[in-house]
Protein backbone atom coordinates (compact mmCIF):
# COMPACT_ATOMS: atom_id res chain seq x y z
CA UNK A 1 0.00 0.00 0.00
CA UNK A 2 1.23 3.33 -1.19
CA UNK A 3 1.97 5.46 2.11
CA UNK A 4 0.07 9.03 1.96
CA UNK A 5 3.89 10.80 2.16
CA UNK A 6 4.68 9.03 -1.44
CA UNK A 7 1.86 11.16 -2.96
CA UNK A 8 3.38 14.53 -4.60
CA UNK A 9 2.48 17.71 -2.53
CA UNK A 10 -1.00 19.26 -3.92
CA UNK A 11 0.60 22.71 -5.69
CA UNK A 12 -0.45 25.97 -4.45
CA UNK A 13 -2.79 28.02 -6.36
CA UNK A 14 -2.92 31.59 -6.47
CA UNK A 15 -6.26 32.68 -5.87
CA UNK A 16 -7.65 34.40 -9.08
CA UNK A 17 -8.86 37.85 -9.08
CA UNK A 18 -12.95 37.49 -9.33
CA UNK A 19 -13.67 39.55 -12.70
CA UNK A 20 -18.15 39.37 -12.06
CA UNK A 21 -20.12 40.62 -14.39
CA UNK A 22 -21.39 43.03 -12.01
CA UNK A 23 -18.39 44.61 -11.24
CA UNK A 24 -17.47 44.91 -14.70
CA UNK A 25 -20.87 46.88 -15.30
CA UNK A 26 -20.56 48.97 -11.92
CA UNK A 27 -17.35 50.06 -13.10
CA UNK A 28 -18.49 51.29 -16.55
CA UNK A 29 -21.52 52.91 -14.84
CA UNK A 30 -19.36 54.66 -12.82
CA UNK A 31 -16.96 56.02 -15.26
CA UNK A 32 -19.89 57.05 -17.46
CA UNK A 33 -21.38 58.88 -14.57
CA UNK A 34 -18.21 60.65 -14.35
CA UNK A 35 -18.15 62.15 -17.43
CA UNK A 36 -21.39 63.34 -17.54
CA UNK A 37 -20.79 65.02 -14.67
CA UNK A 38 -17.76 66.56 -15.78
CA UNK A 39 -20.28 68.27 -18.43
CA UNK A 40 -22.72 69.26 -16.27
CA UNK A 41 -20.02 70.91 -14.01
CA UNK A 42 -18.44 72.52 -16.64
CA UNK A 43 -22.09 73.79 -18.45
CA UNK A 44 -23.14 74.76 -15.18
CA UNK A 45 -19.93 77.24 -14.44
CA UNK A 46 -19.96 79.15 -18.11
CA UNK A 47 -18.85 76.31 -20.31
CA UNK A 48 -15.11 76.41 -21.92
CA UNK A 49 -12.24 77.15 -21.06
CA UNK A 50 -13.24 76.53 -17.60
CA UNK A 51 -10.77 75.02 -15.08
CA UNK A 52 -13.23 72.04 -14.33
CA UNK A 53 -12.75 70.01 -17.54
CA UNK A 54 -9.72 68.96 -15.51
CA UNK A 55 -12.88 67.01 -13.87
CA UNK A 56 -12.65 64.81 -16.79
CA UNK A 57 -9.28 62.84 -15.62
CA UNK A 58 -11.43 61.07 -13.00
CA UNK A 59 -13.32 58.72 -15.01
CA UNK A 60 -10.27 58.36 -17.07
CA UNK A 61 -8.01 57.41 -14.58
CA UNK A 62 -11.01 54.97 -13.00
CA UNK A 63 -11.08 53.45 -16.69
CA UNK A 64 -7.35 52.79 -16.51
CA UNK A 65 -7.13 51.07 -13.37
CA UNK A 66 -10.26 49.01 -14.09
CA UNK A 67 -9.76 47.98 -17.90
CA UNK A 68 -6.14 49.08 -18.17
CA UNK A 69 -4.93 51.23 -21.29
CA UNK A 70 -7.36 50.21 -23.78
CA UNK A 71 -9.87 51.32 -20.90
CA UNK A 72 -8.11 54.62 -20.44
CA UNK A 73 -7.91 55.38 -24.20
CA UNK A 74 -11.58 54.58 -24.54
CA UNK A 75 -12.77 56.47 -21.94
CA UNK A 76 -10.28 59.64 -22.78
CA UNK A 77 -12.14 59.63 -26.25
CA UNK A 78 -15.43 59.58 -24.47
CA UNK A 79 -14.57 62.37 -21.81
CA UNK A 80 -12.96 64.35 -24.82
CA UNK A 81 -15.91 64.08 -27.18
CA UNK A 82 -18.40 65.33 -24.29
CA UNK A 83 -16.48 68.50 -23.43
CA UNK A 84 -15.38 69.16 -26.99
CA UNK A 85 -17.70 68.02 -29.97
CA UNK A 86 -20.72 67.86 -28.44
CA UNK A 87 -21.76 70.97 -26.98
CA UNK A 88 -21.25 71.93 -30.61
CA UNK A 89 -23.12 69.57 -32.10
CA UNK A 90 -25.78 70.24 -29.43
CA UNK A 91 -26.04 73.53 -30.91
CA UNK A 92 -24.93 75.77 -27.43
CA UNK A 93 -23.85 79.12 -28.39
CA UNK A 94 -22.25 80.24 -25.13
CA UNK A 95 -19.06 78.59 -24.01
CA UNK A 96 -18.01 76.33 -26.63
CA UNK A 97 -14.37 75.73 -27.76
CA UNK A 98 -12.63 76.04 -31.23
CA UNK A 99 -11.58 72.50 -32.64
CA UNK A 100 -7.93 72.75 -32.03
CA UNK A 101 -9.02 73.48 -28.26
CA UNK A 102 -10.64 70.58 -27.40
CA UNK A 103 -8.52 68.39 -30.00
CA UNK A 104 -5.45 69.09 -27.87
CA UNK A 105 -7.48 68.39 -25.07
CA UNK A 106 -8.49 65.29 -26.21
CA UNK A 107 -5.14 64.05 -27.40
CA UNK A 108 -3.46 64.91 -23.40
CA UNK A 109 -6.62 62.62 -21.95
CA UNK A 110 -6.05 59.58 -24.67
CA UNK A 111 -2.08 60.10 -23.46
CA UNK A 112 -2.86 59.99 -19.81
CA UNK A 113 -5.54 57.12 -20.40
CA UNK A 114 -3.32 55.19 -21.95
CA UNK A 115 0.33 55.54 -20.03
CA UNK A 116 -1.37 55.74 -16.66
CA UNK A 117 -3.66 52.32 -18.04
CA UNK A 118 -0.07 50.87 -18.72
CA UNK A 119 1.69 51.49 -15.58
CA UNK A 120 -1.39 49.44 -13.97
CA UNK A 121 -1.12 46.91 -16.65
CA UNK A 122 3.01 46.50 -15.75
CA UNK A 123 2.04 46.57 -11.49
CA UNK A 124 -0.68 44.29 -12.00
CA UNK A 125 1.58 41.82 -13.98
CA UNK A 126 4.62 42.81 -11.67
CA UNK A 127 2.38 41.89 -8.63
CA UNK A 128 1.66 38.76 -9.91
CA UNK A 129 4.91 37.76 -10.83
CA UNK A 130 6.26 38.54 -7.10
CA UNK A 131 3.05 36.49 -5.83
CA UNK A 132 3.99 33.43 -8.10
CA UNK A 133 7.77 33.44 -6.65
CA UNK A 134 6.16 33.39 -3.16
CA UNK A 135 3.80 30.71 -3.97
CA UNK A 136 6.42 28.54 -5.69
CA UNK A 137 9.21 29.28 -2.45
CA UNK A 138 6.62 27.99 -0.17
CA UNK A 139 5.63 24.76 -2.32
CA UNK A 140 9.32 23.76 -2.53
CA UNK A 141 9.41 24.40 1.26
CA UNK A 142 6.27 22.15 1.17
CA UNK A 143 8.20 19.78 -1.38
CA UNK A 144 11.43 19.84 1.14
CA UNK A 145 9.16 18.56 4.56
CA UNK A 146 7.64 16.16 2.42
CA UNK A 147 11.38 14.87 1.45
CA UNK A 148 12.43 14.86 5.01
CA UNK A 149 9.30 13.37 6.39
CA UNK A 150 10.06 10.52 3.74
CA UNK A 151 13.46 10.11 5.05
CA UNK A 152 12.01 9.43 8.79
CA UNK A 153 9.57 6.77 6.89
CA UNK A 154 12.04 4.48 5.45
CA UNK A 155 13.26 4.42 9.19
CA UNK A 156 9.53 3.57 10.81
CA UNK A 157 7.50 1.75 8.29
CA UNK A 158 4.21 3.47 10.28
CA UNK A 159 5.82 7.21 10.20
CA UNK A 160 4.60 7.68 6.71
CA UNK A 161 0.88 7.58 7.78
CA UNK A 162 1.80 8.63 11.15
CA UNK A 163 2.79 12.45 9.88
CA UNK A 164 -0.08 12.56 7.46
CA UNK A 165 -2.97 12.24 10.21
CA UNK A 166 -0.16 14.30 12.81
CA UNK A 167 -0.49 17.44 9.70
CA UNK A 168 -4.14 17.35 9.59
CA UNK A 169 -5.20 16.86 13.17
CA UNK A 170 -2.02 19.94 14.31
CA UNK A 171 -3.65 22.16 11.49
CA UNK A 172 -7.64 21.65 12.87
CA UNK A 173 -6.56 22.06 16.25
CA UNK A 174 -4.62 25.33 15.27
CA UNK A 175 -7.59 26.66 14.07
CA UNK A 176 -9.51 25.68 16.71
CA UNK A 177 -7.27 27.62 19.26
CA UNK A 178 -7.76 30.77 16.93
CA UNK A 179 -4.83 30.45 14.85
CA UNK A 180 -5.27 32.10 11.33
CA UNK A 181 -5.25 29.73 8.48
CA UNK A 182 -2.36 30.11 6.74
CA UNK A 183 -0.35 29.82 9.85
CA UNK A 184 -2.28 26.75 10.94
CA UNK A 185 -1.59 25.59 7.25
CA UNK A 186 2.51 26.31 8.23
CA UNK A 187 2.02 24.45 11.44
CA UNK A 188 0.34 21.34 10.22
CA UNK A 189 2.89 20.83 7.35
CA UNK A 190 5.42 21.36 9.91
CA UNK A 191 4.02 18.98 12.02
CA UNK A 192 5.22 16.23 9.57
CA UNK A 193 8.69 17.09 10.38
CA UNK A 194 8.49 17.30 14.81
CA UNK A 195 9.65 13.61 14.19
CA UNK A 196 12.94 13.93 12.15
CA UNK A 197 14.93 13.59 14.31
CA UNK A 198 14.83 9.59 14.38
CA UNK A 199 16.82 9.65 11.20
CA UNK A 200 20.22 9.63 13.93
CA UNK A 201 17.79 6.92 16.34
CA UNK A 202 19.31 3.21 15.34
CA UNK A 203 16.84 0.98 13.77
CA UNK A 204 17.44 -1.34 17.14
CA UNK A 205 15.93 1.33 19.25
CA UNK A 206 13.72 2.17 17.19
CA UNK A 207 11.70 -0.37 16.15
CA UNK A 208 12.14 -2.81 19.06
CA UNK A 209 9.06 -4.53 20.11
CA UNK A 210 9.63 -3.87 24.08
CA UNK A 211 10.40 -1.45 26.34
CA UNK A 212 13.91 0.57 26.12
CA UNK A 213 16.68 0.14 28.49
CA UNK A 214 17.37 3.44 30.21
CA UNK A 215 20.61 3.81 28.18
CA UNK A 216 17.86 3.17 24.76
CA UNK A 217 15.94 6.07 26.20
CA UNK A 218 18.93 8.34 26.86
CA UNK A 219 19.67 7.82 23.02
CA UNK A 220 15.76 8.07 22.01
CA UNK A 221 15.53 11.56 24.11
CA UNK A 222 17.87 12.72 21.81
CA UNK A 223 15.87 12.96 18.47
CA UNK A 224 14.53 16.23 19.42
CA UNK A 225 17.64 17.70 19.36
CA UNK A 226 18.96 15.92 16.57
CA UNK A 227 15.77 17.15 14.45
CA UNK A 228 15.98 21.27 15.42
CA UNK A 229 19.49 20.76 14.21
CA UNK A 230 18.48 19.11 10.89
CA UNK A 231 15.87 21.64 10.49
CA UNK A 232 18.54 24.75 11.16
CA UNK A 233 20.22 23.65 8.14
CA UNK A 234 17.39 25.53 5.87
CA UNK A 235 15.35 29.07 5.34
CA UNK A 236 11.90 28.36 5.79
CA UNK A 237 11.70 25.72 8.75
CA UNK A 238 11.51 28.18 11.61
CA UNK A 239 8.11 26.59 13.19
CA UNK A 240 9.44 22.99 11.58
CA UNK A 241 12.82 23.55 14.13
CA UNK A 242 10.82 24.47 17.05
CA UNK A 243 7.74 21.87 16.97
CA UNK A 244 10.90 19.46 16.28
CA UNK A 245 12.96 20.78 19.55
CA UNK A 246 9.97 20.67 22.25
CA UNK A 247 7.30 18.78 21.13
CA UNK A 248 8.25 16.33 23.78
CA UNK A 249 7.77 19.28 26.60
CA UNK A 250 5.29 18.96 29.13
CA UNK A 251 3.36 21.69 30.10
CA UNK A 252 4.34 21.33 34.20
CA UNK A 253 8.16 21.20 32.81
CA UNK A 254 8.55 17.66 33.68
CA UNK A 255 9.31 16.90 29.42
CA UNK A 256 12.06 17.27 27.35
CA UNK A 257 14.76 18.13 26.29
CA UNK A 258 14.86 21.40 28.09
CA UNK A 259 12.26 21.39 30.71
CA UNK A 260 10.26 24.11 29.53
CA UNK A 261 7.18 24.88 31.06
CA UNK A 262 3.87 26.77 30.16
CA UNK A 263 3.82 29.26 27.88
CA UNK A 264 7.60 29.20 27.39
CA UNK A 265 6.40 26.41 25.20
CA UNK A 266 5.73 27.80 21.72
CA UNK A 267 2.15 27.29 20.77
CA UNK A 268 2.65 25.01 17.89
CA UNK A 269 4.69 22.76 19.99
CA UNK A 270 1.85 22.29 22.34
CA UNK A 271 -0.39 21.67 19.61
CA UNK A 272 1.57 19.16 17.98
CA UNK A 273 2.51 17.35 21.56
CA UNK A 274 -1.30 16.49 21.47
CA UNK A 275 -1.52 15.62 17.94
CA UNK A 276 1.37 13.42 17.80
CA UNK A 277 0.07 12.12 21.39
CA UNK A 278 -3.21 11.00 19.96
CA UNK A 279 -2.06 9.61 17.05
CA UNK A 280 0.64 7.66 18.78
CA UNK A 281 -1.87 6.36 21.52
CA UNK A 282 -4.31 5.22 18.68
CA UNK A 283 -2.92 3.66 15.86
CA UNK A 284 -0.14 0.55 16.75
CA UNK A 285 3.47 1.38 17.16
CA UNK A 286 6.38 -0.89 17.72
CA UNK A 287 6.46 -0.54 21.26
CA UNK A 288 2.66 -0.87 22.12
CA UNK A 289 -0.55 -1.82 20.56
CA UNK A 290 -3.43 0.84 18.59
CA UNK A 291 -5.50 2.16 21.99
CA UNK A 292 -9.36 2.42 21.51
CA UNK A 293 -10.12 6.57 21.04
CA UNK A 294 -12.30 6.59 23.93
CA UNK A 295 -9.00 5.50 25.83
CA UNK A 296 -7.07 7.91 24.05
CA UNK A 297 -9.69 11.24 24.69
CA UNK A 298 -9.61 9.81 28.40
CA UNK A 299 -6.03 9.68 28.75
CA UNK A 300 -5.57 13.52 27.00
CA UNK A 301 -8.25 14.83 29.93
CA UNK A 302 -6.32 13.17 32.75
CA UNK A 303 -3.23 14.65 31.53
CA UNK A 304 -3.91 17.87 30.98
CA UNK A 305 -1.93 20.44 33.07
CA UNK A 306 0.86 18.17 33.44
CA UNK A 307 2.11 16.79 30.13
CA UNK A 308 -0.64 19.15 27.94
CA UNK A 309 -1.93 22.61 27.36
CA UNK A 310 -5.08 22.22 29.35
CA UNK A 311 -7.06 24.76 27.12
CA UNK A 312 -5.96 22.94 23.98
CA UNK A 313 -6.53 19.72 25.22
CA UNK A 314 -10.18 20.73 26.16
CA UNK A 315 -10.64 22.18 22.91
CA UNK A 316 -9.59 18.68 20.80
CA UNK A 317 -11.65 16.73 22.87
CA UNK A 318 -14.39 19.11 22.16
CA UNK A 319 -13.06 19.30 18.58
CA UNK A 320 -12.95 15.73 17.74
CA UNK A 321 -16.80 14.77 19.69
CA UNK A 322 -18.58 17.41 18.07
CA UNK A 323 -16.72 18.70 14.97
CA UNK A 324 -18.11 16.19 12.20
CA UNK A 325 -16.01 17.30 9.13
CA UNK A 326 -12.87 16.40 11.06
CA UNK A 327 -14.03 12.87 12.17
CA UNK A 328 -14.81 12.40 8.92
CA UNK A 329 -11.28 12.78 7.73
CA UNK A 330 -10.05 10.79 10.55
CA UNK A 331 -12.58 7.89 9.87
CA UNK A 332 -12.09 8.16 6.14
CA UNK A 333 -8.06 7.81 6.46
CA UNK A 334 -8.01 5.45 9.43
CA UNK A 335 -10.36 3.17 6.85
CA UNK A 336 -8.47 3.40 4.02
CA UNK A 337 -5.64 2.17 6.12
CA UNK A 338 -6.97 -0.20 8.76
CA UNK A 339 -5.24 1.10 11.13
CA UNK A 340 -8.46 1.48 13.81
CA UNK A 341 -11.30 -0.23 15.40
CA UNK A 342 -13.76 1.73 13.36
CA UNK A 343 -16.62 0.73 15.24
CA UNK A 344 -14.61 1.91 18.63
CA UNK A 345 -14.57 5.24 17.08
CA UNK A 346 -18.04 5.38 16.10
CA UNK A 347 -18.90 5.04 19.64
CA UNK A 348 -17.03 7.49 20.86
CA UNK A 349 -17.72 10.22 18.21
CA UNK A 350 -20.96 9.36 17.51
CA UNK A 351 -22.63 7.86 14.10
CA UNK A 352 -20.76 9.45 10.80
């Protein structure tokens, strides 16, 4: 079976500028608005020369930033024609201008329309070219955890799956505590790497079957080190290092490997201590069997406020009894990989 952490990284998409209909039409209404007011203004005050045809750049300028310099060009023939030619052709005798007046006028508002139309075309195009280089930094970032998170697999045939369900239930749980999504997005895929570390862990520790001697632990107690270190090697794994480094610290500052305690704790470390927690306690592991969830959800409460985050703790529990589009995830990954007593998690959460 093909492990989740084989599968390429979804690519980011930029999200596309919405181009409605409506907005489209407001815009047009709004720059043809303009220049009929520009008229009126100008009628209204003794008709040309008059200082308010410079009224007429408005809509222009509108048109350029909306439709760019095709817009701008357009609407500079438009604002032109209604302050030059057609007071003439309307047949006003007072205030109207000679031809070359309001030709020369004309020709400045089609050469502001269209440069000013162009430097919005090149910003808008500049824009999105600095917005693509982000989006493609952060997918090779995305594409580098991935790599890593592979390396830690080939060393625990269940770490594959393990990080997979670790990402999603860090990133829900970041939410839940408030976190905005794109930084709970940052903390779940960085929650794939808190475990490697184990690459430096020998496969004798690792995956034996019983418990570790106390020299096996000294070793094992290690991998949090070994992984910030690993992860200080390269930009972009700032949260990566430090959900690495102390997702093994307890909240009363009895963890390791520094003994923090509390808030000294950085938030996605907490997070993740729960996540990985859960996961651990419910799905089988060399050292012990899959738990039942209820088990798991009990052992989480009667924990909390000395190896967890109390507040985050309560609001998982709460998360994964009454939040159905998250045990629906769960469920539909555990299934696809057998990995749980289904019908012990229906129980607990409820029918799906």
């Amino acid at each position: 079976m093909t492990s989740p952490a084989h599968a390429r990284t979804r690519p980011i998409q930029l999200a596309e500028t919405p181009s409605l209909p409506w907005i489209r039409l407001a815009g047009w209404s709004a720059i043809a608005v303009g220049g009929l007011l520009a008229l009126v203004l100008v009628r209204l005050t003794g008709g040309s020369p008059n200082p308010l045809n410079h009224f007429g750049y408005f809509p222009i300028v509108l048109a350029a930033y909306l439709f760019g310099w095709r817009g701008g060009v357009v609407t500079a023939a438009y604002v032109a024609f209604l302050l030059g030619p057609l007071p003439t052709l309307a047949g006003l005798a007072w205030g109207v201008e000679q031809l070359d007046a309001w030709a020369i006028r004309g020709a400045t508002f089609a050469l502001v329309g269209g440069l000013t139309g162009y430097l919005f075309d090149h910003a808008r195009a500049a824009t999105l070219g600095w917005r693509s280089a982000a989006v493609e930094i952060a997918q090779r970032e995305r594409d580098g955890m991935v790599a890593l998170a592979r390396g830690a697999e080939a060393k625990d045939t269940d770490t594959g799956d393990h990080v997979v369900r670790v990402r999603l239930i860090a990133e829900e749980l970041a939410r839940a505590a408030g976190v905005d999504g794109q930084r709970a997005a940052d903390i779940g895929w960085s929650a794939m790497l808190h475990d490697v570390g184990k690459l430096h862990v020998p496969d004798r520790i690792l995956l034996k079957p019983g418990p570790l001697s106390a020299a096996e632990w000294t070793i094992m107690r290690r991998h949090p080190v070994w992984g910030a270190e690993i992860l200080a090697q390269g930009e972009g794994f700032e949260v990566a290092r430090r959900i690495a480094r102390w997702h093994h610290e307890n909240i009363d500052g009895s963890g390791y490997p520094d003994g923090l305690r509390g808030d000294r704790i950085p938030l996605e470390a907490r997070i993740v201590r729960i996540a990985d927690s859960f996961d651990a306690m419910t799905h089988d592991r060399p050292y012990q069997p899959a738990r039942a969830v209820e088990w798991a959800l009990e052992e989480l409460a009667r924990c909390a406020g000395t190896q967890f985050d109390p507040e985050l703790a309560r609001l998982f529990i709460d998360q994964l009894r009454n939040d159905v589009g998250l045990r629906d995830r769960l469920l539909a990954h555990r299934a696809a990989h057998g990995s749980l007593d289904l019908r012990t998690v229906s129980d607990v959460l409820g029918p799906s």
